[in-house]
C-alpha atoms as a PDB file:
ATOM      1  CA  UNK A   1      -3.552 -12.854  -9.718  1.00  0.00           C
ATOM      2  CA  UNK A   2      -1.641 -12.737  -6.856  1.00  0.00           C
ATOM      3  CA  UNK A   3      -3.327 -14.204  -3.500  1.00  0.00           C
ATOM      4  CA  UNK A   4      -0.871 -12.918  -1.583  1.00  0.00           C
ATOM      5  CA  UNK A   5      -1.027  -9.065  -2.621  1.00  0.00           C
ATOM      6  CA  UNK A   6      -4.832  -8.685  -2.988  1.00  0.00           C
ATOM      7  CA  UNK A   7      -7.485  -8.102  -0.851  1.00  0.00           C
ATOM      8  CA  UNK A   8     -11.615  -8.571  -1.788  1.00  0.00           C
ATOM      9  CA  UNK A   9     -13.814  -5.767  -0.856  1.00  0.00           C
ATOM     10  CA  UNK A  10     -17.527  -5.511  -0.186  1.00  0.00           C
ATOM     11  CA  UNK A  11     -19.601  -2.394  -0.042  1.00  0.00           C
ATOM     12  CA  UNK A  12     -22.709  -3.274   1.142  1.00  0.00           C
ATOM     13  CA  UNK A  13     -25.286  -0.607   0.195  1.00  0.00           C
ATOM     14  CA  UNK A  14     -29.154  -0.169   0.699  1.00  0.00           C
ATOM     15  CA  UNK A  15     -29.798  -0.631  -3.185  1.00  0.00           C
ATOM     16  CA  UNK A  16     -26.460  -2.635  -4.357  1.00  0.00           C
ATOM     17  CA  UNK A  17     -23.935  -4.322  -3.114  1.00  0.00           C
ATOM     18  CA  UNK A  18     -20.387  -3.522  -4.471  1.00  0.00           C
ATOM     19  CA  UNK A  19     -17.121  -5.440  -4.623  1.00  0.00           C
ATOM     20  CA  UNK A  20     -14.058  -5.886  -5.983  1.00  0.00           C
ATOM     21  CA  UNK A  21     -10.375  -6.323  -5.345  1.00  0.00           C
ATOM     22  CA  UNK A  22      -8.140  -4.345  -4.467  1.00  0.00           C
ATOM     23  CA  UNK A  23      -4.325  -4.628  -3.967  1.00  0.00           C
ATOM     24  CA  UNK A  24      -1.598  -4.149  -1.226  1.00  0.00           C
ATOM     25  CA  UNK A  25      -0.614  -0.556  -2.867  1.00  0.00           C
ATOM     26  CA  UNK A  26      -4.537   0.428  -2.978  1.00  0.00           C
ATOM     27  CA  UNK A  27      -5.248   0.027  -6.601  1.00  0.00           C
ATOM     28  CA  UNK A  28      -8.729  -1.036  -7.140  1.00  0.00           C
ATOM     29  CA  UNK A  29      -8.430  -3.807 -10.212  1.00  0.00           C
ATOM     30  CA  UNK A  30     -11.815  -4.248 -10.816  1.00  0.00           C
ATOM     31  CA  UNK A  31     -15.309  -3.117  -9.102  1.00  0.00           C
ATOM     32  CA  UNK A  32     -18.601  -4.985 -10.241  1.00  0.00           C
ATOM     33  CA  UNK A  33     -21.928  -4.839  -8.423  1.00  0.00           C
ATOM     34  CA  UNK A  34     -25.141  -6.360  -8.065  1.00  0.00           C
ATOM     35  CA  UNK A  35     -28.971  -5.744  -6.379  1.00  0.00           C
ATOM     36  CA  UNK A  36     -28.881  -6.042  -2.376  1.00  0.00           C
ATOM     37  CA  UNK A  37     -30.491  -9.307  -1.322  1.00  0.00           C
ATOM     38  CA  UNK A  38     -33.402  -7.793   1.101  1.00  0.00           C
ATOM     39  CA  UNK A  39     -35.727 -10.825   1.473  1.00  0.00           C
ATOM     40  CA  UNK A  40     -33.760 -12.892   4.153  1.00  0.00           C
ATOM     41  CA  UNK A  41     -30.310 -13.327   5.992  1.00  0.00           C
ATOM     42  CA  UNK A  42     -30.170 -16.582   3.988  1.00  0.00           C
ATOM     43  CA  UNK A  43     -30.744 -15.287   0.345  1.00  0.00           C
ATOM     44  CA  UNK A  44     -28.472 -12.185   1.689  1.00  0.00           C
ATOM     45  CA  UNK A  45     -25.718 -14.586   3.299  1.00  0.00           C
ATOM     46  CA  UNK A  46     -26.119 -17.070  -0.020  1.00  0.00           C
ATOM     47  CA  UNK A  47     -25.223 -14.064  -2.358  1.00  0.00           C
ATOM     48  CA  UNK A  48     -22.028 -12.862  -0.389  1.00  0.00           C
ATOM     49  CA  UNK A  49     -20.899 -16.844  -0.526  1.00  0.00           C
ATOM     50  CA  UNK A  50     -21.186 -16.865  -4.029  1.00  0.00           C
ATOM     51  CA  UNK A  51     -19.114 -14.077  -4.842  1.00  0.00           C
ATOM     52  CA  UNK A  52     -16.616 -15.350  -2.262  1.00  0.00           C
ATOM     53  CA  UNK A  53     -16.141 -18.527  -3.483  1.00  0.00           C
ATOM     54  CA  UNK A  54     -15.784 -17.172  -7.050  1.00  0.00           C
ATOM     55  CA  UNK A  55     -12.640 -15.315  -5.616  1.00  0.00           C
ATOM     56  CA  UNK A  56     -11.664 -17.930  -3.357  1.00  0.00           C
ATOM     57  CA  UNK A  57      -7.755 -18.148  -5.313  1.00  0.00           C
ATOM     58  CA  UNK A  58      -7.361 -14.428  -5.598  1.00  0.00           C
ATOM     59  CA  UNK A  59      -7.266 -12.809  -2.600  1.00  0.00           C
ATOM     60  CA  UNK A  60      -5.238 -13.208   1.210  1.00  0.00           C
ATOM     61  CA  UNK A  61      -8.187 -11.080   3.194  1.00  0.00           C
ATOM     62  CA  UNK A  62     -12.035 -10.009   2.802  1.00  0.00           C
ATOM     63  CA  UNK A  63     -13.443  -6.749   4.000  1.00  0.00           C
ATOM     64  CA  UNK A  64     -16.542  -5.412   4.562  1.00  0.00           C
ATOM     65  CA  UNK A  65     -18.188  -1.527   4.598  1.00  0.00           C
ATOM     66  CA  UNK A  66     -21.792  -2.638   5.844  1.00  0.00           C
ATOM     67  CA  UNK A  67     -24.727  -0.310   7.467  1.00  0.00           C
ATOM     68  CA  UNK A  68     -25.363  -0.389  11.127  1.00  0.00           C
ATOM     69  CA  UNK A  69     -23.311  -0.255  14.286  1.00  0.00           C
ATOM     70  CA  UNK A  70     -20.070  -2.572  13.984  1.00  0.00           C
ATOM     71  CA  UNK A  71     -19.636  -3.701  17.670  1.00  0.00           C
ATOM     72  CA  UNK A  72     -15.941  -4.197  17.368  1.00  0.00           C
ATOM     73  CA  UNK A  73     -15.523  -6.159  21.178  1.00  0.00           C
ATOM     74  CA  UNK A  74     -18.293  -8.049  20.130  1.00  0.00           C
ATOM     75  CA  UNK A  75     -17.174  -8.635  16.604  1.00  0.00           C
ATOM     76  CA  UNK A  76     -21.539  -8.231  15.564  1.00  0.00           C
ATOM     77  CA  UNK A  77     -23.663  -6.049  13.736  1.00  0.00           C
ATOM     78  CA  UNK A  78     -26.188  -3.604  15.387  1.00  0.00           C
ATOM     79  CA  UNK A  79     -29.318  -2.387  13.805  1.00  0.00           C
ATOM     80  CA  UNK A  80     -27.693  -3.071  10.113  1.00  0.00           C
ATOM     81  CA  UNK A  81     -29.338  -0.043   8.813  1.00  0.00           C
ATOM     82  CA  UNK A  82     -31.714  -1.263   6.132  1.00  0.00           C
ATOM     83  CA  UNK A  83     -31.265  -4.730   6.226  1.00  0.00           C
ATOM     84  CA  UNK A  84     -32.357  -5.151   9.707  1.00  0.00           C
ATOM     85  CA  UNK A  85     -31.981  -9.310   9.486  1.00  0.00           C
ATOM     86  CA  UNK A  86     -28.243  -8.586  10.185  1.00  0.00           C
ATOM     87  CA  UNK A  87     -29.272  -7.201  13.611  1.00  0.00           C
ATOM     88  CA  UNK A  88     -27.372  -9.063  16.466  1.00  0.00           C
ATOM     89  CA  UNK A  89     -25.606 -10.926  13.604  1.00  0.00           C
ATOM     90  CA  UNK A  90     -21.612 -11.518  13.026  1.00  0.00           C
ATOM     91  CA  UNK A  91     -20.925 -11.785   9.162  1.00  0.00           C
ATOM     92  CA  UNK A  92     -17.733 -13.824   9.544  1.00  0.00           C
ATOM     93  CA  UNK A  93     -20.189 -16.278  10.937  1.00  0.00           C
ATOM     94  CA  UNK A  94     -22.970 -16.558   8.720  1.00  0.00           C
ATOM     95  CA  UNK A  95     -20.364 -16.287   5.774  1.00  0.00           C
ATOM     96  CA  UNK A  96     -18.479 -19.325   7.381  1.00  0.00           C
ATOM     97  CA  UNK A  97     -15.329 -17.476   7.546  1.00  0.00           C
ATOM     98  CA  UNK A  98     -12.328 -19.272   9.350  1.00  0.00           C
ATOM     99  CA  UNK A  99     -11.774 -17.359  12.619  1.00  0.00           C
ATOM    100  CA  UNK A 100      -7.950 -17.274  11.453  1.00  0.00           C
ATOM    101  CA  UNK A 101      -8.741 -15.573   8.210  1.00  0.00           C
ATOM    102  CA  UNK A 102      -7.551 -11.728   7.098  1.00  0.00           C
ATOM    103  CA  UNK A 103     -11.309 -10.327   8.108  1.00  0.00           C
ATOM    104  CA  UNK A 104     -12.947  -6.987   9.153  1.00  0.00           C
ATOM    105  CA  UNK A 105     -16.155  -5.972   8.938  1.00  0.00           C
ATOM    106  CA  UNK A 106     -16.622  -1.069   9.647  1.00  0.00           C
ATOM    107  CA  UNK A 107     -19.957   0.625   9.281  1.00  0.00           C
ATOM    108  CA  UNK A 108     -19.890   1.976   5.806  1.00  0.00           C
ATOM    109  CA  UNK A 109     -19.925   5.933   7.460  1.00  0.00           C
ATOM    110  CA  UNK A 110     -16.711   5.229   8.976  1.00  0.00           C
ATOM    111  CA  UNK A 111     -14.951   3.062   6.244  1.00  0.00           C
ATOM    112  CA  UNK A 112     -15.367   6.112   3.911  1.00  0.00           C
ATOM    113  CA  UNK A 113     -14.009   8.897   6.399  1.00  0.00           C
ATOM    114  CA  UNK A 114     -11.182   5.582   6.855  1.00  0.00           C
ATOM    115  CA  UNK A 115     -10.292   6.065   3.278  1.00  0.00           C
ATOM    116  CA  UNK A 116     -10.574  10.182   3.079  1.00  0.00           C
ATOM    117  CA  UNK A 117      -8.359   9.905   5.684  1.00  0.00           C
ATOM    118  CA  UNK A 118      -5.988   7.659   4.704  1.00  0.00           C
ATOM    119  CA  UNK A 119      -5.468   9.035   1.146  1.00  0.00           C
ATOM    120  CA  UNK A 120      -7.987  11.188   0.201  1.00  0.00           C
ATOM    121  CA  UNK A 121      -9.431  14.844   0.850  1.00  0.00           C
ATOM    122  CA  UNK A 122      -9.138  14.541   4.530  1.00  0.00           C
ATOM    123  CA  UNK A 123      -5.075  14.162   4.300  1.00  0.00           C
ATOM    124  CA  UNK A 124      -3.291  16.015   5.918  1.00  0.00           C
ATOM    125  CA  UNK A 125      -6.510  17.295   8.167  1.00  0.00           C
ATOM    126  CA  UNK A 126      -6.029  16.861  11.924  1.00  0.00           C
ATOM    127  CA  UNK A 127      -9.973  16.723  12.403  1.00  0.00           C
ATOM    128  CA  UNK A 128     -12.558  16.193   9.557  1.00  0.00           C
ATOM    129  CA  UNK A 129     -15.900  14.857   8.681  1.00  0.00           C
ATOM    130  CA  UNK A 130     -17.054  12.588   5.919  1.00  0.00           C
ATOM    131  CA  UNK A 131     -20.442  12.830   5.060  1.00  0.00           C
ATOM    132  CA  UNK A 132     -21.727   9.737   2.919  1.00  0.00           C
ATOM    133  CA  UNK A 133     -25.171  11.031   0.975  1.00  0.00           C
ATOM    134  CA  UNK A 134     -26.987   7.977  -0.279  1.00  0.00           C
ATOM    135  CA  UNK A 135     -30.122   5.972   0.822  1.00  0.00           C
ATOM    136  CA  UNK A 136     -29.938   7.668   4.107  1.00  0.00           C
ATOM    137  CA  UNK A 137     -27.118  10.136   4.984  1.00  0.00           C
ATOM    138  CA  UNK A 138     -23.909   8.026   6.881  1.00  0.00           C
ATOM    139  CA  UNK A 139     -20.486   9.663   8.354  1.00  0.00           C
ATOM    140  CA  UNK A 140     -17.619   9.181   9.665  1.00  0.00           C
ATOM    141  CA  UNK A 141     -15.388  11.413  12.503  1.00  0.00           C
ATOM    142  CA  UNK A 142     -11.914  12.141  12.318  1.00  0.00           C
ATOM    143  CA  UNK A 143     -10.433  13.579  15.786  1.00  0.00           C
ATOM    144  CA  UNK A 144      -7.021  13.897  16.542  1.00  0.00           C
ATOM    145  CA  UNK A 145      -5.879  12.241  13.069  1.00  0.00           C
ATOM    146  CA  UNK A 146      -7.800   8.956  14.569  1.00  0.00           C
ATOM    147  CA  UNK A 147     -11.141   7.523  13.507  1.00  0.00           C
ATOM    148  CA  UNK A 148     -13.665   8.707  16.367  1.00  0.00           C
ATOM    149  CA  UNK A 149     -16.195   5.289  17.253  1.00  0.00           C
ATOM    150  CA  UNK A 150     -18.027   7.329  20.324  1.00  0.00           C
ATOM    151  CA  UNK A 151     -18.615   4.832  23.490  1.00  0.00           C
ATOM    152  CA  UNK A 152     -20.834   2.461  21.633  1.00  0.00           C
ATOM    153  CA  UNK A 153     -19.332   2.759  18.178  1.00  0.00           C
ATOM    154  CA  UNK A 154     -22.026   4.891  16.938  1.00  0.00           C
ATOM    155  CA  UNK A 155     -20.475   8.130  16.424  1.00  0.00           C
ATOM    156  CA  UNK A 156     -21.433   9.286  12.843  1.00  0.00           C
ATOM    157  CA  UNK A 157     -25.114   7.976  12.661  1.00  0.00           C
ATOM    158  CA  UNK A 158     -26.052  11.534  11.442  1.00  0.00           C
ATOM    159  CA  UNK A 159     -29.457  10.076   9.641  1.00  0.00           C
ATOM    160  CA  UNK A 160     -30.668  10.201  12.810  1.00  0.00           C
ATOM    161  CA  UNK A 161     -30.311  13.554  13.904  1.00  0.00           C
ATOM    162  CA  UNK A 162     -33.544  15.483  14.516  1.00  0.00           C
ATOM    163  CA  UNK A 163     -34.064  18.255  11.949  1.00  0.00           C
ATOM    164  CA  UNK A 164     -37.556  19.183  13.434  1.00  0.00           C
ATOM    165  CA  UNK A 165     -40.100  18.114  15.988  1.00  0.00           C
ATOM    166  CA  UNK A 166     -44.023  18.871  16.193  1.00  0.00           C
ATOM    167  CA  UNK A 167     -46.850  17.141  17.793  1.00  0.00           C
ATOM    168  CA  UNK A 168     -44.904  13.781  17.917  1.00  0.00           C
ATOM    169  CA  UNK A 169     -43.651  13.596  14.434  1.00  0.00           C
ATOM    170  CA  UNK A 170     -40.149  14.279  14.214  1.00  0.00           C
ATOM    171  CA  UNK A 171     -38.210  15.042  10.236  1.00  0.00           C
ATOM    172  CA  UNK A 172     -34.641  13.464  10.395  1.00  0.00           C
ATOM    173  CA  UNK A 173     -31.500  14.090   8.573  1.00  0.00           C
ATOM    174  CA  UNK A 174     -31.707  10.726   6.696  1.00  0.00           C
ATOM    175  CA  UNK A 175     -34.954  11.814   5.149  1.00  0.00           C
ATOM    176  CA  UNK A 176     -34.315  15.888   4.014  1.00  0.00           C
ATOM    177  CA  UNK A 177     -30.700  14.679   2.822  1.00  0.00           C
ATOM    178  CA  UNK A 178     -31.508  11.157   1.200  1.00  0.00           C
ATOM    179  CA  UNK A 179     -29.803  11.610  -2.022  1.00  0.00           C
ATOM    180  CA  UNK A 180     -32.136   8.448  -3.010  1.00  0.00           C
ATOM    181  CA  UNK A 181     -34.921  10.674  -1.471  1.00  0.00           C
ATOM    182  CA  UNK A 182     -34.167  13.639  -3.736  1.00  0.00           C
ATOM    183  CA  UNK A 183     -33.385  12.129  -6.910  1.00  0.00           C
ATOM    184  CA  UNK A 184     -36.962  10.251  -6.672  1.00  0.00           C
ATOM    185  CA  UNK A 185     -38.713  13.532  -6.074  1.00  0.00           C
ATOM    186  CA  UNK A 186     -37.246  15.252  -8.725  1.00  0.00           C
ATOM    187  CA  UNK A 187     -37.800  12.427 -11.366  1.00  0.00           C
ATOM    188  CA  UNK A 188     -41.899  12.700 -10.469  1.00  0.00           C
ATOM    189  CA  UNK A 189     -41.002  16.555 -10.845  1.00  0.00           C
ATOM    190  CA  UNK A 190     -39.678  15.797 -14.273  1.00  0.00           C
ATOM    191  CA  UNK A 191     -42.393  13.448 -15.134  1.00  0.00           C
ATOM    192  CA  UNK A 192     -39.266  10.886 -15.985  1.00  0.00           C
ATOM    193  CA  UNK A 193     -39.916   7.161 -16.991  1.00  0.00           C
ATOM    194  CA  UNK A 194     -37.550   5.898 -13.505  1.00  0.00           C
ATOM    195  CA  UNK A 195     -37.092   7.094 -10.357  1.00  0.00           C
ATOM    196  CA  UNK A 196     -34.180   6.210  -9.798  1.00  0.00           C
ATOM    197  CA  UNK A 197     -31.817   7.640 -12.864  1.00  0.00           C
ATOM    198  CA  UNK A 198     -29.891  10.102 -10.858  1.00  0.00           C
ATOM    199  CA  UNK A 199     -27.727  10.832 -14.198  1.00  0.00           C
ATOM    200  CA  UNK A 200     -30.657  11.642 -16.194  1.00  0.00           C
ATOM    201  CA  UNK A 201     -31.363  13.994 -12.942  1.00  0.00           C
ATOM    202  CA  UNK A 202     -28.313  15.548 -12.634  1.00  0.00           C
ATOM    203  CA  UNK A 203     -28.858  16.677 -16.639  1.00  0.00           C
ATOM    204  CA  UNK A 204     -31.256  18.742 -15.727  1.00  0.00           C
ATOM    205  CA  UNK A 205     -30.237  19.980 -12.060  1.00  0.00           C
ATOM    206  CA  UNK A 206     -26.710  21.155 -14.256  1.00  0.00           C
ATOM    207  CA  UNK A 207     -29.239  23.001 -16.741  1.00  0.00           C
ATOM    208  CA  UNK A 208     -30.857  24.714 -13.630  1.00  0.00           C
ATOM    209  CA  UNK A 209     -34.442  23.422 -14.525  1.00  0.00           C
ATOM    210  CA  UNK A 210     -36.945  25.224 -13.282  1.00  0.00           C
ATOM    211  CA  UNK A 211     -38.739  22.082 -12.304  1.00  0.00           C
ATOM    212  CA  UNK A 212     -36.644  20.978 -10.035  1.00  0.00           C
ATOM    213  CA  UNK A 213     -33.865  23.779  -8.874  1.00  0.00           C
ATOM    214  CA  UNK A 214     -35.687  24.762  -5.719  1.00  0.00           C
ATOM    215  CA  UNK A 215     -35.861  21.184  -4.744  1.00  0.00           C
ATOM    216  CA  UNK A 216     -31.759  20.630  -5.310  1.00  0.00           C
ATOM    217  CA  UNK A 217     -31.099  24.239  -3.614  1.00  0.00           C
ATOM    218  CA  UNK A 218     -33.404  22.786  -0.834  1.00  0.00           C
ATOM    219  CA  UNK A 219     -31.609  19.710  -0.520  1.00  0.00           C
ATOM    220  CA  UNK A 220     -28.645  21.242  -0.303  1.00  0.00           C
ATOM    221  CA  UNK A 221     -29.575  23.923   2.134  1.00  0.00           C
ATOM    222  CA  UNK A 222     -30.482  20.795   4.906  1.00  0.00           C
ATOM    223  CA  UNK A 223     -27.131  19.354   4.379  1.00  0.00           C
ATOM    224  CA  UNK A 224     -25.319  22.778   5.170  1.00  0.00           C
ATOM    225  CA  UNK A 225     -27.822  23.408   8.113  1.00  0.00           C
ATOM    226  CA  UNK A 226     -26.412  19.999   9.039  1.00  0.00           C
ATOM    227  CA  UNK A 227     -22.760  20.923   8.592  1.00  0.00           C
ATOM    228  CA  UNK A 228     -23.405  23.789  10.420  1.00  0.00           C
ATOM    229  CA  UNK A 229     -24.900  21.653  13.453  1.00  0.00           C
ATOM    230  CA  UNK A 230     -21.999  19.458  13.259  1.00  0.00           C
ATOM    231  CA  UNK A 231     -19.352  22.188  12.996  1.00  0.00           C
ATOM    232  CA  UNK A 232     -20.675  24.038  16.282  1.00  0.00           C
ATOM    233  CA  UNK A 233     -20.199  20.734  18.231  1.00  0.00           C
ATOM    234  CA  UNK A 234     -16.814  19.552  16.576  1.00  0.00           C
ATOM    235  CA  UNK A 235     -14.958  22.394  15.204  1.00  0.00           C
ATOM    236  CA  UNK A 236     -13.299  20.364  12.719  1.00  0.00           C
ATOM    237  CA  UNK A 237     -10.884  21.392   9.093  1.00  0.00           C
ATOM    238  CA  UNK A 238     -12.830  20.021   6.776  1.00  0.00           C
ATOM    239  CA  UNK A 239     -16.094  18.038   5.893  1.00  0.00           C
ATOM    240  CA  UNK A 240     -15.897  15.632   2.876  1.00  0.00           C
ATOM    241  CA  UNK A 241     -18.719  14.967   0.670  1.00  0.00           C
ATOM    242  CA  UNK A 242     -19.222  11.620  -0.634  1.00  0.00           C
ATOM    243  CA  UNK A 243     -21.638   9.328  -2.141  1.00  0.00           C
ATOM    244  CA  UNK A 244     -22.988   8.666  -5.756  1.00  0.00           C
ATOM    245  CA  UNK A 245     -24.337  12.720  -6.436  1.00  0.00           C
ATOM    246  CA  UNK A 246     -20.870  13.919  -5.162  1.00  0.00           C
ATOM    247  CA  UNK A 247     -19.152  13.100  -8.830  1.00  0.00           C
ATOM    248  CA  UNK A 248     -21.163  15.877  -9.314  1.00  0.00           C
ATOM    249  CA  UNK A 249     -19.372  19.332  -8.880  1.00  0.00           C
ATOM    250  CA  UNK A 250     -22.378  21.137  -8.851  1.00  0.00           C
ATOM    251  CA  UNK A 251     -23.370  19.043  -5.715  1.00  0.00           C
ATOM    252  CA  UNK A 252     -20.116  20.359  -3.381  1.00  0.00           C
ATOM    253  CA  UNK A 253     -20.436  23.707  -5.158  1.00  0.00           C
ATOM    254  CA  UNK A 254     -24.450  24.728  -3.955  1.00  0.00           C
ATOM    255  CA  UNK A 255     -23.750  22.892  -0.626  1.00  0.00           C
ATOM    256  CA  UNK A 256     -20.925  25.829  -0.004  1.00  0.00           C
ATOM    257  CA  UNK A 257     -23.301  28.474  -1.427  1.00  0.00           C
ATOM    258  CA  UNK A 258     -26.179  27.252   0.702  1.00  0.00           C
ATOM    259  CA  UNK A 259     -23.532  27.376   3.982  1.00  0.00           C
ATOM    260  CA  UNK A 260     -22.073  30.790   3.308  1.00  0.00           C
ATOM    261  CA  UNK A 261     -25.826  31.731   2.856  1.00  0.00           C
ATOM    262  CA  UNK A 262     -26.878  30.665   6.211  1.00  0.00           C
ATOM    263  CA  UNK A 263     -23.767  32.099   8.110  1.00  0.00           C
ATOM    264  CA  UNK A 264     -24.709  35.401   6.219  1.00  0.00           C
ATOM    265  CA  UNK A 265     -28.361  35.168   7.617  1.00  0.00           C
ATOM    266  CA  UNK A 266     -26.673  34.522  10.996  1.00  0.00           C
ATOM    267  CA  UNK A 267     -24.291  37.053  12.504  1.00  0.00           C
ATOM    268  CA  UNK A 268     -23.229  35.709  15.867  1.00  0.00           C
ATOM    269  CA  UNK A 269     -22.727  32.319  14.246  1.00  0.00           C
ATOM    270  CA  UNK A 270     -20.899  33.983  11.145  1.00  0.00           C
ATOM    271  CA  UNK A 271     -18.342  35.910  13.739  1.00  0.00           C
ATOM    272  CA  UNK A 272     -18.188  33.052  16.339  1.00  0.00           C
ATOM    273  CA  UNK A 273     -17.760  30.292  14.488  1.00  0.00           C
ATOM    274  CA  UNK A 274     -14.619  29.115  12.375  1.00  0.00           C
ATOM    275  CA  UNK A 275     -15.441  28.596   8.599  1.00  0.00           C
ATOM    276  CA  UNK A 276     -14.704  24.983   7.394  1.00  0.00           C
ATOM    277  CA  UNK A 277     -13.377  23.702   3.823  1.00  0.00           C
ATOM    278  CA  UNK A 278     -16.527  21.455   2.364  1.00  0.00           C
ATOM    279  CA  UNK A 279     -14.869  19.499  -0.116  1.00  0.00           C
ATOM    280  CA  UNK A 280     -16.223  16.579  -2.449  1.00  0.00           C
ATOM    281  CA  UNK A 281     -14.999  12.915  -1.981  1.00  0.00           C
ATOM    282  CA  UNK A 282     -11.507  12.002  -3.519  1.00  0.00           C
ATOM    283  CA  UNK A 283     -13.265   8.694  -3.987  1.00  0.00           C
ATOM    284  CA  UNK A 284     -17.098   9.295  -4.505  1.00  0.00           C
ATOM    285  CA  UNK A 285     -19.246   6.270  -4.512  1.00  0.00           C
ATOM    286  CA  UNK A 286     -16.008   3.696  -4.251  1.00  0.00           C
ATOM    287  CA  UNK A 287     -14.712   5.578  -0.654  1.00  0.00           C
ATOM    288  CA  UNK A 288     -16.436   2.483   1.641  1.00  0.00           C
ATOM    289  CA  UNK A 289     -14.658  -0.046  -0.667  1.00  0.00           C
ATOM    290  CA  UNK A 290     -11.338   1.658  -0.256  1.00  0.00           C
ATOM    291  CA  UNK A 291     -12.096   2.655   3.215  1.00  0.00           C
ATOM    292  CA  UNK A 292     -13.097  -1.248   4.089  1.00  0.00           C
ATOM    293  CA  UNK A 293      -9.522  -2.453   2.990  1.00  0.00           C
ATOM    294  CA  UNK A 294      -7.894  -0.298   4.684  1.00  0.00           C
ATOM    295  CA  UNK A 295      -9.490  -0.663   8.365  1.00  0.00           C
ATOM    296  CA  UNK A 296      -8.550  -4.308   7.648  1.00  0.00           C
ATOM    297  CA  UNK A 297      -4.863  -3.393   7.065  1.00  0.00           C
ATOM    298  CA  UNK A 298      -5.214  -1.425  10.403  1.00  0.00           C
ATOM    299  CA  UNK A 299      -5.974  -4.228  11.994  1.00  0.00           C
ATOM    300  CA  UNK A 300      -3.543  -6.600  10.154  1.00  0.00           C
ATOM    301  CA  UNK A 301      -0.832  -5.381   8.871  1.00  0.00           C
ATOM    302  CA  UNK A 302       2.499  -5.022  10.218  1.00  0.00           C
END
């Protein structure tokens, strides 16, 4: 392989870490993936080395889609989602990356609006909105054709949006639209051997099982009351759907029935408020991977 042309790229999820390489004209050669490392920072760390030595002939940068606030000034993580060990950490230094090296590190939210953006469905969009649905729900903001950070580079964090609020309890956006969330609720609905076989799911969601259709029209009903909350505020194009379930048409396709159902059921914000496209991810599940190699050509190359 050529060092020179390619470029190795980590998606670092709540359940598995992704990577692969991809070259200078964007064509991912090969993806493989293994089971996040959730013990320690060292077992975590120790993993990421591995695979980075492995490749250590192939490629002339690394990149990184990771959970958690990327403080780009302060080159550290912040909160790291999930894997709260990388809290206050900087991955080039843990990983024992030279300081000279082709590096970046973008919150996973923004590295897949990066890559909707850059060649996906949110071309040729002035503003749009990538929402990621997967352990918890991520985003990224695109205003003015730019990638939006917000003041602390948080912009996008829309798990953490309050959906509802009683007696001190409060029901966030990264529980009702987990897509991990749902798929485990409908395999106990379907009285299936894992929890986790989203596939196997999705068989019977496309069949419109009884057993679990109210669930999925549910689930998809919070993520258009969510679009709807984010369109008032932003008035953007489009929104994007990505994540694992959005290879699934019929994921895209209820979310738009659910939306047009709500603005139906809500005059003045049916004739105030401009109808967006809700599209699925160009990219699905590989969109941080692509979007992580190409905030690191942002920042590197000419």
């Amino acid at each position: 392989m050529d060092k020179n042309n390619n470029y190795l790229v980590f998606d670092i999820g709540g359940s598995n870490i992704k990577y692969g390489l991809i070259n200078h004209s964007g064509k991912l050669l090969f993806k493989r993936h293994f089971i996040t490392p959730k013990t320690n920072l060292n077992d975590f760390a120790s993993s990421l080395k591995n695979i980075i030595q492995r490749y250590q002939n192939c490629y002339r940068g690394i990149a990184f889609s990771i959970p958690g606030t990327i403080d780009h000034q302060k080159n550290e993580i912040k909160g790291g989602g999930i894997l709260r060990f990388l809290d206050g950490q900087s991955l080039q230094k843990i990983l024992s990356i030279d300081s000279k090296a082709y590096f970046n590190v973008e919150n996973d939210g923004k590295a897949a609006a990066l890559a909707e953006k850059w060649s996906g469905n949110l071309k040729g969009y002035k503003n749009g909105v990538a929402i990621v649905l997967g352990t918890g729900v991520g985003g990224g903001i695109i205003l003015n054709n730019d990638l939006y950070f917000g003041s602390h580079f948080q912009a996008g964090e829309f798990s953490f949006m309050i959906q509802k609020f009683w007696e001190n309890q409060t029901e966030k956006y990264g529980q009702t639209c987990s897509a991990v969330l749902m798929v485990e609720q409908a395999s106990k609905l379907l009285n299936l051997p894992s929890k986790k076989n989203g596939e196997k799911v999705f068989e019977y969601i496309n069949r419109k099982d009884l057993r679990v259709q109210e669930l999925f029209e549910s689930y998809c009903t919070n993520i258009a009351i969510l679009i709807s909350n984010i369109q008032v505020i932003l008035d953007v194009e489009c929104f994007v759907i990505g994540g694992g379930i959005s290879v699934q048409p019929i994921v895209t396709k209820t979310i738009n029935n659910q939306y047009r159902l709500l603005r139906k059921n809500y005059p003045s914000l049916d004739n105030t408020i401009s109808y967006p496209k809700i599209v699925s991810s160009k990219f699905h599940n590989d969109a941080n991977l692509y979007g992580a190699f190409y905030s690191l050509l942002l920042k590197y190359d000419d």
